[in-house]
Protein backbone atom coordinates (compact mmCIF):
# COMPACT_ATOMS: atom_id res chain seq x y z
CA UNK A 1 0.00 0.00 0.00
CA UNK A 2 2.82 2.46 0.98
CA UNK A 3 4.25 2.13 -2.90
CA UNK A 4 0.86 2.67 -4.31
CA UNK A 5 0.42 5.41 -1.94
CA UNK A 6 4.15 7.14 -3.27
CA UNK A 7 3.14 6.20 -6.46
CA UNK A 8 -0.38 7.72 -6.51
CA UNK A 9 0.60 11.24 -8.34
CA UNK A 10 2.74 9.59 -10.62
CA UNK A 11 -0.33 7.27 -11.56
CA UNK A 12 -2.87 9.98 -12.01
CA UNK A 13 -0.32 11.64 -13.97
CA UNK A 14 -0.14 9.24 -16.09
CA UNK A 15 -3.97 8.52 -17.00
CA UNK A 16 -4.65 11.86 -17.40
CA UNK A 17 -1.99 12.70 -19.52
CA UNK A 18 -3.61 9.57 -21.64
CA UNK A 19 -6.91 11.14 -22.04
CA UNK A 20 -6.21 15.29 -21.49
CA UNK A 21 -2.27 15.64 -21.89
CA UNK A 22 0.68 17.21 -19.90
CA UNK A 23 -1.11 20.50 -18.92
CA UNK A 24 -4.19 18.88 -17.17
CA UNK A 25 -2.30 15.94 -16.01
CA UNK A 26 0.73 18.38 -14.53
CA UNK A 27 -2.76 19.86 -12.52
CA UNK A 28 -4.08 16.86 -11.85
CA UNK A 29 -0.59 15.44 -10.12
CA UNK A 30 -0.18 18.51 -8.25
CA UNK A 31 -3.57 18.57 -6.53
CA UNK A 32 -2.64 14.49 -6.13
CA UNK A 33 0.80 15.48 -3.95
CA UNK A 34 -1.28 18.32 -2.04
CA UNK A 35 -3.99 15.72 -1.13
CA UNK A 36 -0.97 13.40 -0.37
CA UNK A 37 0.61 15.87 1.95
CA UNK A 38 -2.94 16.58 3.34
CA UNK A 39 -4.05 12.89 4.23
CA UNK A 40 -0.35 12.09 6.16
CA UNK A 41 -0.79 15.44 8.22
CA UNK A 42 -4.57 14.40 8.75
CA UNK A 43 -3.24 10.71 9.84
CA UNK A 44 -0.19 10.98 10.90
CA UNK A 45 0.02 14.43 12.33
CA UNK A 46 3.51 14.16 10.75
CA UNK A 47 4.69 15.51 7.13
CA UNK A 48 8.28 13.15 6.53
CA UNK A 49 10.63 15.79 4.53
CA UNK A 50 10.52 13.18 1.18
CA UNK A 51 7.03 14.04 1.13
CA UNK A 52 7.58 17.75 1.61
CA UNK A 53 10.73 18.02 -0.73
CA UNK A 54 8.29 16.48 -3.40
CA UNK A 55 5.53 18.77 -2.75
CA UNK A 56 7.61 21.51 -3.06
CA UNK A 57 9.36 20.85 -6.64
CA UNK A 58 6.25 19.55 -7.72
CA UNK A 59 5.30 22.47 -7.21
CA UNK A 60 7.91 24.93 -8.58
CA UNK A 61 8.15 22.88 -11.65
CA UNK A 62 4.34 21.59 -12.03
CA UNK A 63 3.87 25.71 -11.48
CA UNK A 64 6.29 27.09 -13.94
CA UNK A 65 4.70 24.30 -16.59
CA UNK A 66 1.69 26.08 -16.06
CA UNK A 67 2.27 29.80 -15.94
CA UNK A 68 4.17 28.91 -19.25
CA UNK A 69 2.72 26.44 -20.87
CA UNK A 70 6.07 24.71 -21.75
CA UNK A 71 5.90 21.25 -20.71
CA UNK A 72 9.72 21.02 -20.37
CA UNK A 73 9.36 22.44 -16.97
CA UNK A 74 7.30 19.42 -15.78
CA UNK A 75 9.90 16.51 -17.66
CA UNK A 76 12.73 18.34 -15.12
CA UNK A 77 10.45 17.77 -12.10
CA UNK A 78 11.70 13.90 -11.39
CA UNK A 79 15.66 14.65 -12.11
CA UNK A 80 15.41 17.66 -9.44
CA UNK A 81 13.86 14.97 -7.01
CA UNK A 82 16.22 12.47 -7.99
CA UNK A 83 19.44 14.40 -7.75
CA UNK A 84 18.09 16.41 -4.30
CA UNK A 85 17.91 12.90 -3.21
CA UNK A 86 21.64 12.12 -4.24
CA UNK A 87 22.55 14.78 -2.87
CA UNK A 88 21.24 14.43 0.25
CA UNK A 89 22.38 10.79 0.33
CA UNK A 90 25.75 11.87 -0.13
CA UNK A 91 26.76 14.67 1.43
CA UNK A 92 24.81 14.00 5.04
CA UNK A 93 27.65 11.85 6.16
CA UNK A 94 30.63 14.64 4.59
CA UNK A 95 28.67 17.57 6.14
CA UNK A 96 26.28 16.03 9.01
CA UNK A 97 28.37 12.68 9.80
CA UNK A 98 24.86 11.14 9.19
CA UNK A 99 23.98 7.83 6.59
CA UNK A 100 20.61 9.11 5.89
CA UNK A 101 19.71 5.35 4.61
CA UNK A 102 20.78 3.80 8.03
CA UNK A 103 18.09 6.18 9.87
CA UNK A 104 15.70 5.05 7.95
CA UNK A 105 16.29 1.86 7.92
CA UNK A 106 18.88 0.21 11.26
CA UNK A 107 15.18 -0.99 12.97
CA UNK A 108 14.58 -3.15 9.92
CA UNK A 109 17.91 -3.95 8.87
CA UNK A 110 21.13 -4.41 11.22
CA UNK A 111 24.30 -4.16 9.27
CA UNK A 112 27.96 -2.84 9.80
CA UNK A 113 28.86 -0.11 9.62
CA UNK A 114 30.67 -0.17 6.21
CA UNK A 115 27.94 -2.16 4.92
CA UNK A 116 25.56 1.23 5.79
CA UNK A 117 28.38 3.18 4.03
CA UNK A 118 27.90 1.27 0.99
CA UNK A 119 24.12 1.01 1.33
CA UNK A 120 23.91 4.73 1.42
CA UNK A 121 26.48 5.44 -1.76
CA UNK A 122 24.68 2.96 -3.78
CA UNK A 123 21.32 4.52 -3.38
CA UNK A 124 22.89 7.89 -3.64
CA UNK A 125 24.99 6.96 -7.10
CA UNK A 126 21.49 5.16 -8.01
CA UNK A 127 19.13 8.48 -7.58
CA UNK A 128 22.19 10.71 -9.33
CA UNK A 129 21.67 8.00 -12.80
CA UNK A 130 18.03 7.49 -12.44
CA UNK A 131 18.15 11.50 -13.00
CA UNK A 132 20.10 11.61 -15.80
CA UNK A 133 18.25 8.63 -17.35
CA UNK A 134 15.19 10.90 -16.76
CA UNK A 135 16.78 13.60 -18.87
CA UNK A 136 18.09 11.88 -21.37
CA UNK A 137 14.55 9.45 -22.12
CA UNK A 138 12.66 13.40 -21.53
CA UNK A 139 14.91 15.20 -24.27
CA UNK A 140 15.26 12.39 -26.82
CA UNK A 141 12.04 10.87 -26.79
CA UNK A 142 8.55 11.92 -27.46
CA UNK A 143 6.61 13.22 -24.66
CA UNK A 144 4.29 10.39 -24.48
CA UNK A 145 7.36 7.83 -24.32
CA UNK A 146 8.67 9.96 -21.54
CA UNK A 147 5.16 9.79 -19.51
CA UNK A 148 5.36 5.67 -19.98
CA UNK A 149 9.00 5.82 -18.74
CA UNK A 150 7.71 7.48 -15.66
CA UNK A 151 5.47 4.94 -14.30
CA UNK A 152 6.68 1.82 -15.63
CA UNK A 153 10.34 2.04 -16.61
CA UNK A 154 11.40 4.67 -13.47
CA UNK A 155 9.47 2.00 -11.41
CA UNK A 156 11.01 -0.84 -12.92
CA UNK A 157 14.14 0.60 -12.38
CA UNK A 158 13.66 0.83 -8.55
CA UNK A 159 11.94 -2.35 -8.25
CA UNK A 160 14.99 -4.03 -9.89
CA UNK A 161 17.86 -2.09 -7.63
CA UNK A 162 15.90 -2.51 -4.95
CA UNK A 163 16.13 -6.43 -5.42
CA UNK A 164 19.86 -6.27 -6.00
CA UNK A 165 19.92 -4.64 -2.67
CA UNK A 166 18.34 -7.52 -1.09
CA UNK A 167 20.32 -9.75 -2.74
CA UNK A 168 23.32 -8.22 -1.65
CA UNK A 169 21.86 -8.04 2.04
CA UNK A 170 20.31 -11.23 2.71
CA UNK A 171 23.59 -12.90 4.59
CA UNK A 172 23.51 -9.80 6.78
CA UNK A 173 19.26 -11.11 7.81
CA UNK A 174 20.11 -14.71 7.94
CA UNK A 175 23.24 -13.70 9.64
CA UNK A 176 20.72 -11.88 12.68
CA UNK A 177 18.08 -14.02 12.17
CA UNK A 178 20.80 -17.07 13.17
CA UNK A 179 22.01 -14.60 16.27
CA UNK A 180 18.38 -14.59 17.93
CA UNK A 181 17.73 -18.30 17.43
């Protein structure tokens, strides 16, 4: 449910670009990350920064496609998340001495610490290509080709690192679950 929910503006982006194109459906998936931001604050009382950093450039970018009708604007939005992610993934531990994927994730997942190190540099290297595979499908390939790379190549993409990941990590869970028998 939590991936549908993340994936929910993307989604209406995507079926209303298919039946009103990239003006309507850059509305549409702004009002989706608004009522996003809405429903956690109404639930959870709590707004987590992801959210907040992707209301935000939705916003700038959904806004400036908009005001000037130039749908390049809106094929920027995902790099800008993308690399602010990469950038946050890799400079927290230069600037903050903080691995930004180990708070998120050292309840769920106990590894050493250079394993978190690597953890955090692969996801960090990942977001930095996954934005300039965003540009370079956006500026090469028809808009409509862009819009299906979106939802079902950008998610492919994740689904498939994210796998390697776990791949990668599994002896580090056997090796715990092994510890507590």
């Amino acid at each position: 449910m939590k991936i549908l929910f993340d994936l929910f503006p993307v989604i209406v982006f995507f079926i209303t670009f298919k039946f009103a194109g990239v003006f309507v459906a850059t509305a549409v998936s702004m009002a989706a990350t608004l009522a996003q931001v809405a429903w956690v604050k109404y639930r959870h009382g709590k707004v987590d920064t992801m959210l907040w950093a992707s209301f935000g450039i939705i916003t700038v970018f959904g806004g400036a496609t908009l005001l000037l009708h130039n749908e390049t604007f809106i094929k920027w939005k995902p790099t800008v998340l993308y690399w602010s992610f990469a950038l946050a993934l890799l400079l927290a531990p230069v600037f903050f001495k903080k691995n930004l994927m180990r708070s998120l994730l050292q309840d769920k997942l106990p590894l050493p610490d250079s394993t978190w190190m690597n953890v955090n540099l692969a996801w960090g290297l990942f977001f930095a290509a996954l934005g300039a595979i965003n540009l370079y499908v956006a500026f090469n390939f028809s808009t409509d080709i862009w819009v299906d790379f979106k939802l079902f190549g950008v998610t492919s993409l994740i689904f498939l690192f994210i796998l390697a990941q776990a791949a990668m990590l599994a002896k580090y869970v056997e090796a715990d679950k092994h510890k507590k028998e």
